[in-house]
Every structure is written in C-alpha cells, then in structure tokens.
N, C-alpha and C. Protein backbone atom coordinates (compact mmCIF):
# COMPACT_ATOMS: atom_id res chain seq x y z
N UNK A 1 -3.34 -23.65 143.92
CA UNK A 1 -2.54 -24.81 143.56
C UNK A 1 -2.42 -24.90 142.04
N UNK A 2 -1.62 -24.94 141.26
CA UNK A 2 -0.67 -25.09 139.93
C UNK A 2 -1.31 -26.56 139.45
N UNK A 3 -1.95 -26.79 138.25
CA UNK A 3 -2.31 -27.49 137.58
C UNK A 3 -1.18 -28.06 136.56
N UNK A 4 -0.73 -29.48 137.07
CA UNK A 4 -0.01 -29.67 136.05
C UNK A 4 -0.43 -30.27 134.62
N UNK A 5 0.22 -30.08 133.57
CA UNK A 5 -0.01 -30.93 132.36
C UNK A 5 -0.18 -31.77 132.49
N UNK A 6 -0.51 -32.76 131.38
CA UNK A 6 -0.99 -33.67 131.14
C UNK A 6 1.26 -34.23 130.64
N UNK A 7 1.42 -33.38 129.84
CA UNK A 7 2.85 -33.35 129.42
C UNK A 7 4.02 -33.51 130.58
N UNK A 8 4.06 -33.04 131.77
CA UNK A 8 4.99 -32.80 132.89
C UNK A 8 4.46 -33.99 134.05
N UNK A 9 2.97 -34.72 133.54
CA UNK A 9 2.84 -35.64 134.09
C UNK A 9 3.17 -37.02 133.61
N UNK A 10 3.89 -36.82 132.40
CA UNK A 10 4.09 -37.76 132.27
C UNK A 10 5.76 -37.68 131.92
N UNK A 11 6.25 -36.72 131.58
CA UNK A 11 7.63 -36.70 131.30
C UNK A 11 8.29 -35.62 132.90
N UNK A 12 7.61 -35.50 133.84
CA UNK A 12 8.36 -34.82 134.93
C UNK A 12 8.23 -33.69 135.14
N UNK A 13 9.14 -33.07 136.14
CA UNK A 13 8.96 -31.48 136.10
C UNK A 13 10.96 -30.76 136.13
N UNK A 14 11.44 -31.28 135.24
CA UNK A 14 12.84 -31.06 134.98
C UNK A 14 12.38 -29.97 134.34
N UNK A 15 13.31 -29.16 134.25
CA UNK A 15 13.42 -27.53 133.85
C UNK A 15 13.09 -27.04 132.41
N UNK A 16 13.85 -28.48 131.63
CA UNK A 16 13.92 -28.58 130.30
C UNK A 16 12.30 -29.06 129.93
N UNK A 17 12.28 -30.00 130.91
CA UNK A 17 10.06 -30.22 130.42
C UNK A 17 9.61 -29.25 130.92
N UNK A 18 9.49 -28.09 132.04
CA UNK A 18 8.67 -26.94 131.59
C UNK A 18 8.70 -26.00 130.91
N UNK A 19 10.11 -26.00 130.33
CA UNK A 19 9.99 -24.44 129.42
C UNK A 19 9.11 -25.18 128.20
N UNK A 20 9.40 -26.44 127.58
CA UNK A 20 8.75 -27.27 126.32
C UNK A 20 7.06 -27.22 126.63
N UNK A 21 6.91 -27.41 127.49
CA UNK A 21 5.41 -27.57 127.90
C UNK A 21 5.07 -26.29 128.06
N UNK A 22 5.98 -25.10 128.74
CA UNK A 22 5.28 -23.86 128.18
C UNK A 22 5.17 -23.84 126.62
N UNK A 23 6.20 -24.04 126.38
CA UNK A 23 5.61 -23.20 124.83
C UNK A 23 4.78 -24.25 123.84
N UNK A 24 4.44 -25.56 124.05
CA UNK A 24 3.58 -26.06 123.54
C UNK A 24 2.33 -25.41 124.01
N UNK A 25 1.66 -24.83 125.07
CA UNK A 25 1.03 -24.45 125.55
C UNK A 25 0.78 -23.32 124.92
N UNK A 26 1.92 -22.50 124.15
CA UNK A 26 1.63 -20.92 123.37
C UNK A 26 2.35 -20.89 122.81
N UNK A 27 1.80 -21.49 122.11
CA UNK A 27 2.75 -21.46 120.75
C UNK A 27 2.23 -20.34 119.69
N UNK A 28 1.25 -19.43 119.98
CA UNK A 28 1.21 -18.35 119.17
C UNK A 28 1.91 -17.29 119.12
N UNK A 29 2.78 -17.27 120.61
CA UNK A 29 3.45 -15.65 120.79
C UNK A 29 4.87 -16.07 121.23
N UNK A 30 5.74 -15.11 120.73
CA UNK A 30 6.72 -15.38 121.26
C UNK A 30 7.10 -14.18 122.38
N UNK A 31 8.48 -14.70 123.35
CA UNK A 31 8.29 -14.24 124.59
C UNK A 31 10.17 -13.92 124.50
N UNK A 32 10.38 -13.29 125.82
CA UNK A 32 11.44 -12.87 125.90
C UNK A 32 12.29 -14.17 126.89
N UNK A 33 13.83 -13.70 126.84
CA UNK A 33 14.32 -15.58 128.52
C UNK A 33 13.27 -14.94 129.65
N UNK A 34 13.19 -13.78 129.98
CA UNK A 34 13.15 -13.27 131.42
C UNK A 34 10.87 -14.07 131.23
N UNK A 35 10.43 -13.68 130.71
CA UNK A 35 8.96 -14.13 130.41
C UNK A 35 9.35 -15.87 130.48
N UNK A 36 9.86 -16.79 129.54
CA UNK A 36 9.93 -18.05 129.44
C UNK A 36 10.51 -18.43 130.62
N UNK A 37 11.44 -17.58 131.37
CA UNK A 37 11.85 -18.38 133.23
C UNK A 37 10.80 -18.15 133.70
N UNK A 38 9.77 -17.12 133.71
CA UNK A 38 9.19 -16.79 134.80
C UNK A 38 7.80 -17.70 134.53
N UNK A 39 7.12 -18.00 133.34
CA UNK A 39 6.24 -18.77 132.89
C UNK A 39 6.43 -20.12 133.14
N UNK A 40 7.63 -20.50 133.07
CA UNK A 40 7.86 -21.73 133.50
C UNK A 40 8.21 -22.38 134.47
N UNK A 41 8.25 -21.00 135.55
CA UNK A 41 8.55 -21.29 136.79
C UNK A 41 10.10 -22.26 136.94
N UNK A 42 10.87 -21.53 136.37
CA UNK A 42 12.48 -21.71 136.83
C UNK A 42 13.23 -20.52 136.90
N UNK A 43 14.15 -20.56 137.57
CA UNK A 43 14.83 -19.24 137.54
C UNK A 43 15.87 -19.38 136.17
N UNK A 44 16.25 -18.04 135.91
CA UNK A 44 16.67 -17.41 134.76
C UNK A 44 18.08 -17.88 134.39
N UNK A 45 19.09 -18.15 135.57
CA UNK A 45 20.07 -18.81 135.35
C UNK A 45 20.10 -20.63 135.27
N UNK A 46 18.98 -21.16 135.45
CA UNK A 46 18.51 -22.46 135.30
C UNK A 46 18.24 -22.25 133.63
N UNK A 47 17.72 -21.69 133.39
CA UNK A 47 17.30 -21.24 131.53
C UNK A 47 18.91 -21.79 130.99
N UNK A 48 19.21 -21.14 131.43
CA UNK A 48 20.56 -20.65 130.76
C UNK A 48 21.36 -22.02 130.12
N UNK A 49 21.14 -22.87 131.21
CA UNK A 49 22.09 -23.95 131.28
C UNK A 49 21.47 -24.74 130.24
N UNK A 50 20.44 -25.06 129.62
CA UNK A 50 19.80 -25.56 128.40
C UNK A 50 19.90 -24.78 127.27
N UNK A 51 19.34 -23.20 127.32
CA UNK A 51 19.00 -22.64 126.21
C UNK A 51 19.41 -22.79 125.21
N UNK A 52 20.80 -22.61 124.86
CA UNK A 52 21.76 -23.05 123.63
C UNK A 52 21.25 -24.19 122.70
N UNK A 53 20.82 -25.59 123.84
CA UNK A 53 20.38 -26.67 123.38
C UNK A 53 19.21 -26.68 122.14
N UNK A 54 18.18 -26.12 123.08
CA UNK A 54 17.01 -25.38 122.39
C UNK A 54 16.88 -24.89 120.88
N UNK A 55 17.87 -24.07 120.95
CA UNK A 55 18.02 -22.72 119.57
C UNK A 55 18.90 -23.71 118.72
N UNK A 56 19.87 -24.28 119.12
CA UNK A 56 21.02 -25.24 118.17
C UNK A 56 20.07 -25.89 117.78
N UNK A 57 19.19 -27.13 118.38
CA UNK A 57 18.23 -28.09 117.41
C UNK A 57 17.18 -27.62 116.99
N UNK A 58 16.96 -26.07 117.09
CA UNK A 58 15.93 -25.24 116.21
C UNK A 58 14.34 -25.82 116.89
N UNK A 59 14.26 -25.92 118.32
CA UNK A 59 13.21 -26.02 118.71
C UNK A 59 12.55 -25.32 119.11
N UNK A 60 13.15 -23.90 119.49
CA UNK A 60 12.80 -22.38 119.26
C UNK A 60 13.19 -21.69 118.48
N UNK A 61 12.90 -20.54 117.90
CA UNK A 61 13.89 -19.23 116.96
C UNK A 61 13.47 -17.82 117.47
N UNK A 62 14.44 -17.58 117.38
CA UNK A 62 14.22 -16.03 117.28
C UNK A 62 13.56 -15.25 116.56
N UNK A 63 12.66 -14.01 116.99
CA UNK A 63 11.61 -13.53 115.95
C UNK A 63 11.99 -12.52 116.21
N UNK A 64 12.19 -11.40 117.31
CA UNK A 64 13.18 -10.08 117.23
C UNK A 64 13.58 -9.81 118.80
N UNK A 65 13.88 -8.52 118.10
CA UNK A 65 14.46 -7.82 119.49
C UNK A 65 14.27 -6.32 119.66
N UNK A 66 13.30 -6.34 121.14
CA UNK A 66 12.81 -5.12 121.82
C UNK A 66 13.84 -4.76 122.13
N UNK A 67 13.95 -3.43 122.17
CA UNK A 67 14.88 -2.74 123.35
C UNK A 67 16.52 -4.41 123.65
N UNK A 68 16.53 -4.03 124.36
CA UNK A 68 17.81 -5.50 124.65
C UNK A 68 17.25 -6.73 124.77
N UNK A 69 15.78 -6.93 125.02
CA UNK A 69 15.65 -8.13 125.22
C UNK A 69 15.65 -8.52 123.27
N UNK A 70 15.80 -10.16 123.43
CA UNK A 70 15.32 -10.86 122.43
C UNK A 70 13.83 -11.87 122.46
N UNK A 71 13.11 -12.06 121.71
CA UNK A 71 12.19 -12.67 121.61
C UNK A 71 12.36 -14.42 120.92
N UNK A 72 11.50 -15.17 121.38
CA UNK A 72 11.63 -16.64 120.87
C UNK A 72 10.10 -17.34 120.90
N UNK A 73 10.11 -17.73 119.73
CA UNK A 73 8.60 -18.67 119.75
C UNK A 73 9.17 -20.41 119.48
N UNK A 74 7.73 -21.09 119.67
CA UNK A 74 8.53 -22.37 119.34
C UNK A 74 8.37 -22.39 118.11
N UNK A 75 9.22 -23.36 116.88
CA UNK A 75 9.57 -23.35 115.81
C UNK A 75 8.96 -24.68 115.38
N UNK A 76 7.22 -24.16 114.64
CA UNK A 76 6.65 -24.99 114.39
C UNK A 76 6.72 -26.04 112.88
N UNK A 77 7.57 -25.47 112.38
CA UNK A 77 8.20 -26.13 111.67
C UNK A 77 9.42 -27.16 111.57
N UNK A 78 9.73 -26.90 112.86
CA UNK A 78 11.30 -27.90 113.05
C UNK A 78 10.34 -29.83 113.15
N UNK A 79 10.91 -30.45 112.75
CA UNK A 79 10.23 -31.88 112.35
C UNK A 79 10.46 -32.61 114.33
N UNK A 80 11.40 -32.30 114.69
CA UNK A 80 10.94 -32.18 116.36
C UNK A 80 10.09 -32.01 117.27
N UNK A 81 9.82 -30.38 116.81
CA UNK A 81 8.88 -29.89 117.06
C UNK A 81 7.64 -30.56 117.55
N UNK A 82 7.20 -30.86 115.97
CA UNK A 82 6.10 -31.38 115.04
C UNK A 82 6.06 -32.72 115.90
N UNK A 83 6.64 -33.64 116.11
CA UNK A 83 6.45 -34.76 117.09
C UNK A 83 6.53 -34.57 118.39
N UNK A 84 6.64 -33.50 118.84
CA UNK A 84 6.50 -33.12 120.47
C UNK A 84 4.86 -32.53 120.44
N UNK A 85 4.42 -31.85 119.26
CA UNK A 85 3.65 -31.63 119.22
C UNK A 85 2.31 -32.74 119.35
N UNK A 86 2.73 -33.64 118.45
CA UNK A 86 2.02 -34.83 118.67
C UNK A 86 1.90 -35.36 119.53
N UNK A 87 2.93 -35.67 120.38
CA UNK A 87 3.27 -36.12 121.46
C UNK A 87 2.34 -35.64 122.80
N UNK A 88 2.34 -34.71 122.80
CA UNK A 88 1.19 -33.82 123.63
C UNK A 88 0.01 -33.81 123.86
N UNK A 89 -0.39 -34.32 122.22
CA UNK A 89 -2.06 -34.38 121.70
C UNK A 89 -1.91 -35.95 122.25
N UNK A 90 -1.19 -36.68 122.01
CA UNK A 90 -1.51 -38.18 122.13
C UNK A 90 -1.26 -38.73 124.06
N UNK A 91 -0.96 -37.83 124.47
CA UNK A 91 -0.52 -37.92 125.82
C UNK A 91 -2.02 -37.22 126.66
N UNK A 92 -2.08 -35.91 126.23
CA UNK A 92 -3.04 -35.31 126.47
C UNK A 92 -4.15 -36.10 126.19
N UNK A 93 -4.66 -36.80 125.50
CA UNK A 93 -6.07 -38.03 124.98
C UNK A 93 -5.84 -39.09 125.79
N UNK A 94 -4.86 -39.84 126.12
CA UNK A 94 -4.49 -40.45 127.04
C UNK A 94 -4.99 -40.49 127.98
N UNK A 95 -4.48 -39.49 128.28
CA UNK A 95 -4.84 -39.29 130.06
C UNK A 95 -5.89 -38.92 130.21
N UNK A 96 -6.97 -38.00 129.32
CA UNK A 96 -8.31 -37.70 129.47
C UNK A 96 -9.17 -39.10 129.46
N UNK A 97 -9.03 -40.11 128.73
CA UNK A 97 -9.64 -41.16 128.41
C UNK A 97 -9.74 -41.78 129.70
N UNK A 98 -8.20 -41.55 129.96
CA UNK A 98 -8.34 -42.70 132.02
C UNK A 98 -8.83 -41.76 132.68
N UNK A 99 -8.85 -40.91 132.99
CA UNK A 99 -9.42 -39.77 133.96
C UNK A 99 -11.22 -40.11 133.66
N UNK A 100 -11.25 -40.60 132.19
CA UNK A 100 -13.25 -40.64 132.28
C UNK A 100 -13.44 -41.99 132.47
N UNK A 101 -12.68 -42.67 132.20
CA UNK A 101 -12.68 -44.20 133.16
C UNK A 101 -13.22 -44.19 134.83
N UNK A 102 -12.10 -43.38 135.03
CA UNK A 102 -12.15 -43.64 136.55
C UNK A 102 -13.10 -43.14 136.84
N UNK A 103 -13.76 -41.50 136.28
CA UNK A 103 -15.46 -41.06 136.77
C UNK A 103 -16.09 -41.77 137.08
N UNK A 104 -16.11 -42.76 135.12
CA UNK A 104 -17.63 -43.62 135.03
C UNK A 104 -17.86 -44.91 135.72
C-alpha cells in the first residue's frame, strides 16, 4: 500500500499535486517526462496536459538531454518554488504534531 504525503494529503491527488510532490520529494536529481509520469504515478499523456504550465512559470528547468530524452529538476530558485517548498515543511510539521497528539 502507497504512502501518501503529508502534501497530497492535504492538497489531493490531482495529477498536477503529484508530479509537485514528486519533485519536492527529489529535488536533488533531475529526471526525464517518461521517469516523472511513472514516479508520479500518472500516465505520460496526463503529463502532457500541464507540463508547459510547469516550465513557463519556471517551476522546473531543464538541465540536459540524453540520447532524445530531456531531463528536468525542480527549480530551486524560482520564488514559487521556494514557497511550495515551505509549504511542505509547514504542512509536513503540521500533520506530524496531530498524528503525536492523537498517540499521546
């Protein structure tokens, strides 16, 4: 059984919140579309219909290109970003805090 975020539990499981929640999740490496559908568990033509969105507000970039594929990390510099990032940490503390509530 698939462990969801702390992130997709609170903003859903729309296509557009798991590719974001993947790559908050790894944000060290960047990956190819065919890796980011399959990590995020959507299919590849579901990608599609956002991706543009993504790269236009610079919430991913491009870092190169293997063979035909292209590569994309998230773009930890975009000021977006940077508050999704937060967003995560403050969501993520959140929910750990009620989760040790309810233990204790």
């Amino acid at each position: 059984m698939e462990e969801i975020s702390s992130f997709r539990i609170v903003f859903g499981n729309a296509p557009i919140v798991k590719v974001i929640d993947f790559f908050l999740d790894n944000q060290e490496f960047d990956y190819s579309l065919t890796d980011i559908a399959k990590n995020s568990d959507i299919g590849w033509s579901t990608l599609h219909l956002f991706w543009d969105k993504l790269t236009s507000l610079g919430i991913v970039k491009k870092t190169r290109r293997i063979g035909r594929a292209e590569l994309y990390i998230l773009n930890t510099t975009n000021p977006i970003v940077k508050q999704l990032i937060e967003l995560d940490k403050i969501v993520s503390l959140k929910l750990m805090r009620k989760k040790q509530r309810v233990i204790a």
